[in-house]
PDB file of N, CA and C in Angstrom:
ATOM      1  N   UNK A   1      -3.781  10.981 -30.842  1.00  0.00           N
ATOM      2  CA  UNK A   1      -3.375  10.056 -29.805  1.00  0.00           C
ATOM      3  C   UNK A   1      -2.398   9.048 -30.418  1.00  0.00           C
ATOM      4  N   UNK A   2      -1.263   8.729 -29.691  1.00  0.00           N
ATOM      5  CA  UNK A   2      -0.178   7.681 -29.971  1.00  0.00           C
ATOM      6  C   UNK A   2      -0.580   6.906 -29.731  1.00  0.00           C
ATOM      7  N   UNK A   3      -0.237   5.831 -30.362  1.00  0.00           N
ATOM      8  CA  UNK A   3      -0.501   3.885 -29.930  1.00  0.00           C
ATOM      9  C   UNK A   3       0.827   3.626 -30.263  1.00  0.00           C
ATOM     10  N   UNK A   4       1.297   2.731 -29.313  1.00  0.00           N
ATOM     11  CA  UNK A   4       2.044   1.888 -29.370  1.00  0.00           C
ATOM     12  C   UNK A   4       2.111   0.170 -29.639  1.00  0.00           C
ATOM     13  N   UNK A   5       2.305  -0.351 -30.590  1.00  0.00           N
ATOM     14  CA  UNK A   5       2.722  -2.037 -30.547  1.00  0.00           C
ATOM     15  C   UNK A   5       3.552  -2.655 -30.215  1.00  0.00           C
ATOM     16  N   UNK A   6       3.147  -3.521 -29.347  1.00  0.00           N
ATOM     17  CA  UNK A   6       4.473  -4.697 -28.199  1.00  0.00           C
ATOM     18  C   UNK A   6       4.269  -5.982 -28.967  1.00  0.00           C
ATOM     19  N   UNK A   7       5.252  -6.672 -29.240  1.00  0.00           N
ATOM     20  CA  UNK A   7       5.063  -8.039 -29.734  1.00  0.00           C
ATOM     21  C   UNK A   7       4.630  -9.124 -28.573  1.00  0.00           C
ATOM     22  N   UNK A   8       3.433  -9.764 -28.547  1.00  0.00           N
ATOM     23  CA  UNK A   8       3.314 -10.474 -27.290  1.00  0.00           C
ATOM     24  C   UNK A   8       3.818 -11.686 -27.439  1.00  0.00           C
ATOM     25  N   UNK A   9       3.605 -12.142 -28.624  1.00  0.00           N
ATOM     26  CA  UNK A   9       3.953 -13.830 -28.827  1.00  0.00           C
ATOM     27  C   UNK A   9       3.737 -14.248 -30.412  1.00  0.00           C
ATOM     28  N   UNK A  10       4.930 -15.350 -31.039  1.00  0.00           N
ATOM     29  CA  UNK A  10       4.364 -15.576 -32.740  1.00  0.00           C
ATOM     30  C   UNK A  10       5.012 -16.750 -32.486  1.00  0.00           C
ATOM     31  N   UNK A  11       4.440 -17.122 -33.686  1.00  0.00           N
ATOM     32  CA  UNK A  11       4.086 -18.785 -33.642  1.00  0.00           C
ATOM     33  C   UNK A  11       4.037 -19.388 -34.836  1.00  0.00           C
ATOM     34  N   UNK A  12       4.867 -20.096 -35.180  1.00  0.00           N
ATOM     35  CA  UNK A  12       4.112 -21.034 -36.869  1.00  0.00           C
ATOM     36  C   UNK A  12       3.378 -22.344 -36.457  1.00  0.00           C
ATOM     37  N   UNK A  13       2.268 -22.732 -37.389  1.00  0.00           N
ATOM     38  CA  UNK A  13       1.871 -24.014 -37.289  1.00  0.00           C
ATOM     39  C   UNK A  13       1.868 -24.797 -38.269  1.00  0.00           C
ATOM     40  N   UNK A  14       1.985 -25.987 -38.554  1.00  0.00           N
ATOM     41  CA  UNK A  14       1.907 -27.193 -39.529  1.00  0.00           C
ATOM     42  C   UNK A  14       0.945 -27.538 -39.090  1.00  0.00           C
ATOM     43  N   UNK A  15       0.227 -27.523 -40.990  1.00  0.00           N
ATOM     44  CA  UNK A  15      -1.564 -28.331 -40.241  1.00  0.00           C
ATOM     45  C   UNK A  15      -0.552 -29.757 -41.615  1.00  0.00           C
ATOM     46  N   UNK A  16      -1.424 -30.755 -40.384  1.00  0.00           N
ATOM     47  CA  UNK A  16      -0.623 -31.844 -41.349  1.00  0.00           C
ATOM     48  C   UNK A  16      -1.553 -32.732 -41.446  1.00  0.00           C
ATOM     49  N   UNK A  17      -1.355 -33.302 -42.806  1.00  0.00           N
ATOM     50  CA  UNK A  17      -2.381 -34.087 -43.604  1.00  0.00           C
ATOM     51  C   UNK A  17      -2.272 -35.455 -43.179  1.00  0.00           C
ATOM     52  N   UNK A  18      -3.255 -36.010 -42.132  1.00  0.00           N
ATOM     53  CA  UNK A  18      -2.858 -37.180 -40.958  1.00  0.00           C
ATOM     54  C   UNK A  18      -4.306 -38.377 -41.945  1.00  0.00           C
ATOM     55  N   UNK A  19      -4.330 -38.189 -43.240  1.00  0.00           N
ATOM     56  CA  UNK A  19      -5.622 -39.165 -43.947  1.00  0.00           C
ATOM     57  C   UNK A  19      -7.026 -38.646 -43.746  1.00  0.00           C
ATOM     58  N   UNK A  20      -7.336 -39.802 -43.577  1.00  0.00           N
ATOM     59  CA  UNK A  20      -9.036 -39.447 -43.517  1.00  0.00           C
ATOM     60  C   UNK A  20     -10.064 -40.260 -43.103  1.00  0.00           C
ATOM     61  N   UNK A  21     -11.187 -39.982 -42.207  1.00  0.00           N
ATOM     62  CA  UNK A  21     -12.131 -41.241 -41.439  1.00  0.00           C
ATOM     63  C   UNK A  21     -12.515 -42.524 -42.152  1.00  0.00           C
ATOM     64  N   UNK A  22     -13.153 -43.116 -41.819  1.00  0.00           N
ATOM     65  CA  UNK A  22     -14.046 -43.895 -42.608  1.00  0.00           C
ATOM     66  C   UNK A  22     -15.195 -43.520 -43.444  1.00  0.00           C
ATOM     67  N   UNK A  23     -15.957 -41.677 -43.230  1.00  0.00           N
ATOM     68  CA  UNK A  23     -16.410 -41.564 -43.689  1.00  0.00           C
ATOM     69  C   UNK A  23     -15.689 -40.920 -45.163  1.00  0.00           C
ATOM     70  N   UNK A  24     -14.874 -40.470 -44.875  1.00  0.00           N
ATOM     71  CA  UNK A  24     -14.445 -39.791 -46.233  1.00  0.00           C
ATOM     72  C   UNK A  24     -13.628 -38.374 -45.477  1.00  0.00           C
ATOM     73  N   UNK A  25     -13.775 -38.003 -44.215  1.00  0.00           N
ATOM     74  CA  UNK A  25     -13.483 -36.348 -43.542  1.00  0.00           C
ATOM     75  C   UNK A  25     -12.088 -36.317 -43.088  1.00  0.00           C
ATOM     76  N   UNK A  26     -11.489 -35.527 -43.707  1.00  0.00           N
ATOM     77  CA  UNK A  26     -10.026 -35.295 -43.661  1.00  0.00           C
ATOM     78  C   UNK A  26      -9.317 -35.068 -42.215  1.00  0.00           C
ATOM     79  N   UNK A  27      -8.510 -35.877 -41.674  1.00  0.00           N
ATOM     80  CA  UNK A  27      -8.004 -35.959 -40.601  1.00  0.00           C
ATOM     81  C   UNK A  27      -7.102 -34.722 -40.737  1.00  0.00           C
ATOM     82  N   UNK A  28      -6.752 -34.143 -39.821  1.00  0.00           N
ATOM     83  CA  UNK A  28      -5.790 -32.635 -39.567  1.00  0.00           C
ATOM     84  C   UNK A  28      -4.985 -32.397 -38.282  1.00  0.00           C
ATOM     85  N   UNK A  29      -3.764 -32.808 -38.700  1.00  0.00           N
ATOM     86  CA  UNK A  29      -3.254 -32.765 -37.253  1.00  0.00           C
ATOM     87  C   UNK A  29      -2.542 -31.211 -37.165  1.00  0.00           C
ATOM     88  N   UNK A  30      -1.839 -30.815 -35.768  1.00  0.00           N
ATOM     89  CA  UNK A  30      -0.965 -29.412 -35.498  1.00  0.00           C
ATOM     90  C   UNK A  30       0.313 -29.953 -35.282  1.00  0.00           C
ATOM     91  N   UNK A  31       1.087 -29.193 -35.538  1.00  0.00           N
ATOM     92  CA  UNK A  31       2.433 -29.233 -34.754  1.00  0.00           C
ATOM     93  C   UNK A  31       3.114 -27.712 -35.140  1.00  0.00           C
ATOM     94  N   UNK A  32       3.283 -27.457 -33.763  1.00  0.00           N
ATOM     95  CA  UNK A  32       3.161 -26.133 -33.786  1.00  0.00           C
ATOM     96  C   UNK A  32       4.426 -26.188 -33.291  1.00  0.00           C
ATOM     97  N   UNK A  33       5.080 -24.999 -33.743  1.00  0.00           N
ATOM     98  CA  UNK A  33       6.866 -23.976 -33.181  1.00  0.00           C
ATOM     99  C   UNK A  33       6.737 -22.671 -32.568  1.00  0.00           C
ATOM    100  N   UNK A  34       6.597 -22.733 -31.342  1.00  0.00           N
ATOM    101  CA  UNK A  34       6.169 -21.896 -30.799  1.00  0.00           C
ATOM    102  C   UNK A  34       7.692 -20.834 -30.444  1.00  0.00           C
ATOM    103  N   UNK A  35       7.538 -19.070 -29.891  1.00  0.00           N
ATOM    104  CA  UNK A  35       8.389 -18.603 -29.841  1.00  0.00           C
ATOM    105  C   UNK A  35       8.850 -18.305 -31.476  1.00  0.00           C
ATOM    106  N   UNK A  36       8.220 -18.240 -32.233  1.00  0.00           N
ATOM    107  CA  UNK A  36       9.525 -17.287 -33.106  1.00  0.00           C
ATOM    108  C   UNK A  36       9.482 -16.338 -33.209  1.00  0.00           C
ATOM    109  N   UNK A  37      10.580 -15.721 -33.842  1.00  0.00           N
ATOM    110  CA  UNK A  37      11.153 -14.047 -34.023  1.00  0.00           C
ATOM    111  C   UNK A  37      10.234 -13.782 -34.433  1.00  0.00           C
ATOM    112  N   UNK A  38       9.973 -12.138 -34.187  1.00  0.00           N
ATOM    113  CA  UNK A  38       9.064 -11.175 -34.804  1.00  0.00           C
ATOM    114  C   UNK A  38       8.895 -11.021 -36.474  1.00  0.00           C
ATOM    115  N   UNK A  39      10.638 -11.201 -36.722  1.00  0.00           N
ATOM    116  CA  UNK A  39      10.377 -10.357 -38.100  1.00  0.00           C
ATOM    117  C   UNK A  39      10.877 -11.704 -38.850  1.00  0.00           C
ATOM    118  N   UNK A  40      10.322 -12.933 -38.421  1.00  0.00           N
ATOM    119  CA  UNK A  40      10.392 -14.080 -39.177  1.00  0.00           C
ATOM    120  C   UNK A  40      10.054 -13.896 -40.681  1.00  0.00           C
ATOM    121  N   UNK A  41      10.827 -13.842 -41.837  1.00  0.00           N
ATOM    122  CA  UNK A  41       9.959 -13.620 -43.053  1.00  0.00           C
ATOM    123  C   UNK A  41       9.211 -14.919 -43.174  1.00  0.00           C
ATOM    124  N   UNK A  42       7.927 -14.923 -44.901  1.00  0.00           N
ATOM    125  CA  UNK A  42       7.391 -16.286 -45.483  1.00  0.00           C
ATOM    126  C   UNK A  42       8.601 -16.910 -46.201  1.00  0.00           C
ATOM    127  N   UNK A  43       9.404 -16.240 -46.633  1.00  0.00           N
ATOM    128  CA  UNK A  43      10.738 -17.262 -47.007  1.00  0.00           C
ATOM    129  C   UNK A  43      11.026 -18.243 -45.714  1.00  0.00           C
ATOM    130  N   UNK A  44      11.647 -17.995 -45.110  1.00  0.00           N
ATOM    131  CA  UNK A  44      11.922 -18.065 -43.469  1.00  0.00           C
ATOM    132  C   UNK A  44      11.238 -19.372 -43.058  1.00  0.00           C
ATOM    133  N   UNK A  45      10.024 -19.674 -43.252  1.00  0.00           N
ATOM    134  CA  UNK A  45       9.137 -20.123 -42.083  1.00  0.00           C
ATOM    135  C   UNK A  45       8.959 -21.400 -43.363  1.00  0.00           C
ATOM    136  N   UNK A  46       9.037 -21.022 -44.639  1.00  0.00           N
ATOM    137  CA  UNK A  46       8.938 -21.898 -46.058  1.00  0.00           C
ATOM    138  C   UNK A  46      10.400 -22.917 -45.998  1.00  0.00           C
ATOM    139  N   UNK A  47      11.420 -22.621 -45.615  1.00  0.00           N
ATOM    140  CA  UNK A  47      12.863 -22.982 -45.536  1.00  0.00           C
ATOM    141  C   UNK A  47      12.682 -23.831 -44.035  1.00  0.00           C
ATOM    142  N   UNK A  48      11.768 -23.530 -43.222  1.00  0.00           N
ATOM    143  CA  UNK A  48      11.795 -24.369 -41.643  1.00  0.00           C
ATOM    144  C   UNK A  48      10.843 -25.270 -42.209  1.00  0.00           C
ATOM    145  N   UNK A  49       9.826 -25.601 -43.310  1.00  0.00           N
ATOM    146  CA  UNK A  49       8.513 -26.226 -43.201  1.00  0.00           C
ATOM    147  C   UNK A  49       9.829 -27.294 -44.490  1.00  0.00           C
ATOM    148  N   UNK A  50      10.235 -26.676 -44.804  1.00  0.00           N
ATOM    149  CA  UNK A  50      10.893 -27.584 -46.093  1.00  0.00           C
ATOM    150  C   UNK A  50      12.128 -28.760 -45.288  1.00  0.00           C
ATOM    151  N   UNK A  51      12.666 -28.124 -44.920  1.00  0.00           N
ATOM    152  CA  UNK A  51      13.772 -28.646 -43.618  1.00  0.00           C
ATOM    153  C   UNK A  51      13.038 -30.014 -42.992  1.00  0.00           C
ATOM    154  N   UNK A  52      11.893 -29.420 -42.529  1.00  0.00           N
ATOM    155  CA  UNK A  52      11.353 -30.440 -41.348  1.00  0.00           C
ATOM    156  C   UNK A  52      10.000 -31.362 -41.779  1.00  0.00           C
ATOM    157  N   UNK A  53      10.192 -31.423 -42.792  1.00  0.00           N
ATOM    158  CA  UNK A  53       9.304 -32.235 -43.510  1.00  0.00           C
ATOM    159  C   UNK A  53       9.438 -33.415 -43.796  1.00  0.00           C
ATOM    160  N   UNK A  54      11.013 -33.923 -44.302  1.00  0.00           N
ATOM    161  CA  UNK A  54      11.208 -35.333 -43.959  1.00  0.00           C
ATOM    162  C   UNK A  54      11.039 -35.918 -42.849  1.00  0.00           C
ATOM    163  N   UNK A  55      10.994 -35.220 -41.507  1.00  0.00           N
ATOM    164  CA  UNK A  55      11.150 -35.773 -40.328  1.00  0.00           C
ATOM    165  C   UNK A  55       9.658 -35.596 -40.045  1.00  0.00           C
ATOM    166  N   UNK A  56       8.983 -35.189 -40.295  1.00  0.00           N
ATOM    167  CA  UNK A  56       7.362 -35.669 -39.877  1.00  0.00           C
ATOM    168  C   UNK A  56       7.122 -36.421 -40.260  1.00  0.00           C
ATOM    169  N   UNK A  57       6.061 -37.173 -39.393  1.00  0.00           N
ATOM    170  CA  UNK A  57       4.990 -38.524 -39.864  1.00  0.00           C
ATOM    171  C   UNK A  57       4.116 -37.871 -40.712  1.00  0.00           C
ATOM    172  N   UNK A  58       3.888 -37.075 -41.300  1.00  0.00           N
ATOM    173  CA  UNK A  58       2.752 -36.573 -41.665  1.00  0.00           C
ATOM    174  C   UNK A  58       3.127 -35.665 -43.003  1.00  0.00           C
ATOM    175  N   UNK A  59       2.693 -35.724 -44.097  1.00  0.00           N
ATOM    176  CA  UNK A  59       3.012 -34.431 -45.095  1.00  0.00           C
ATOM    177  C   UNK A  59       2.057 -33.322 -44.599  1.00  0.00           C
ATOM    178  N   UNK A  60       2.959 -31.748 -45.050  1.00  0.00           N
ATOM    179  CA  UNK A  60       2.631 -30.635 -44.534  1.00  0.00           C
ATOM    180  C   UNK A  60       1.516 -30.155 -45.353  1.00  0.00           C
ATOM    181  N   UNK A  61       0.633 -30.051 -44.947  1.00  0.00           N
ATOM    182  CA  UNK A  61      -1.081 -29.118 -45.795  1.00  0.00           C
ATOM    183  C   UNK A  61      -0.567 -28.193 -45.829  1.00  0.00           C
ATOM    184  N   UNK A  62      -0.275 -27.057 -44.846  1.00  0.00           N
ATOM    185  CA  UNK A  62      -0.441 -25.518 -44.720  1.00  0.00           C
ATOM    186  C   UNK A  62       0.632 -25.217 -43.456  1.00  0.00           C
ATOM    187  N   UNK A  63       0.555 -24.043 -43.908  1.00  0.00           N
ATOM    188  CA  UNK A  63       1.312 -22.942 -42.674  1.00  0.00           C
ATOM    189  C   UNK A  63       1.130 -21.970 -42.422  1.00  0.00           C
ATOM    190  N   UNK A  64       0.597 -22.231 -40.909  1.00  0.00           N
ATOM    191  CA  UNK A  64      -0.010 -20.927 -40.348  1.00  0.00           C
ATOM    192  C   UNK A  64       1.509 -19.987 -39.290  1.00  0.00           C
ATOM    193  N   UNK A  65       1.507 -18.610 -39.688  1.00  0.00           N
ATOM    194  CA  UNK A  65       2.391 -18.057 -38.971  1.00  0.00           C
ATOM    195  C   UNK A  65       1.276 -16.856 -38.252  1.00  0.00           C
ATOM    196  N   UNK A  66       1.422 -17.083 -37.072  1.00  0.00           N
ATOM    197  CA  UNK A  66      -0.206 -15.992 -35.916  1.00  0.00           C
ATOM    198  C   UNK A  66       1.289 -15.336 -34.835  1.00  0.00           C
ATOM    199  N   UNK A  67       0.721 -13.950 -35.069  1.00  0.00           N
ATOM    200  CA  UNK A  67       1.839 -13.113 -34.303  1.00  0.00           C
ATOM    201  C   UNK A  67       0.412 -12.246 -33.244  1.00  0.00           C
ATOM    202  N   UNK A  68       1.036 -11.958 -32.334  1.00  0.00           N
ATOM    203  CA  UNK A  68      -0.162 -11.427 -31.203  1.00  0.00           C
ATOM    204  C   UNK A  68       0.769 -10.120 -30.604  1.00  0.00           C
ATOM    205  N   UNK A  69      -0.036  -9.793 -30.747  1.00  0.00           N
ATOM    206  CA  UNK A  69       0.534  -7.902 -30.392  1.00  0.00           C
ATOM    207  C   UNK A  69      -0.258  -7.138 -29.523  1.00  0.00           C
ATOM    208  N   UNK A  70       0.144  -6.195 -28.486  1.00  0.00           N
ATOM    209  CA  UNK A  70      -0.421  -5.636 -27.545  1.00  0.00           C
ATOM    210  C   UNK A  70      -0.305  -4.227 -28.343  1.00  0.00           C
ATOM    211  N   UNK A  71      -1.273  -4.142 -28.051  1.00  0.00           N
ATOM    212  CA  UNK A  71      -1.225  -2.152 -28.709  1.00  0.00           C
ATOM    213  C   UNK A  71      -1.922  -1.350 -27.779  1.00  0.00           C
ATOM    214  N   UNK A  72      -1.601  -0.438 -26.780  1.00  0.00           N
ATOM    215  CA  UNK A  72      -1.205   0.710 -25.871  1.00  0.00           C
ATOM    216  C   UNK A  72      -1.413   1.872 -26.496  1.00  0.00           C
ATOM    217  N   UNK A  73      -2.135   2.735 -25.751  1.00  0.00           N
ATOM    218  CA  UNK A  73      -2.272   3.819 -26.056  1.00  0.00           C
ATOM    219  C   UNK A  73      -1.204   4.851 -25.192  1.00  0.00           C
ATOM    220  N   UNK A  74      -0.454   5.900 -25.442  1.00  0.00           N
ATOM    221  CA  UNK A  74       0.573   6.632 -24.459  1.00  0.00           C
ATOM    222  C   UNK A  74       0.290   7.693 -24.383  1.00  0.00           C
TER     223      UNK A  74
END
């Protein structure tokens, strides 16, 4: 049996390092870029997080890149 994969939707996120409570628990904010290309490389998405880093309030923790795919059977 064939399957097919459709790209449904991809996405990078900035988890950004927003401090921490009064108790000590690390605050975590999103800011997410929604819509990107499929075949976004980790260079790619490393060169957008580097770019846009002076312009956040926030220094960047991590980067999440989540791609969602439909897969069909034909």
């Amino acid at each position: 049996m064939a399957a097919t994969a459709t790209l449904k939707s991809s996405k990078a996120s900035f988890k950004l390092n927003a401090g921490t409570t009064e108790s000590g628990k690390a605050i975590t904010k999103t800011d997410t870029l929604p819509a990107m290309v499929q075949n976004v490389s980790a260079a790619d998405i490393i060169a957008l997080k580097n770019a846009a880093a002076p312009i956040l309030n926030y220094p960047i923790g991590s980067v999440e890149h989540t791609v969602v795919t439909v897969i069909t059977d034909d």
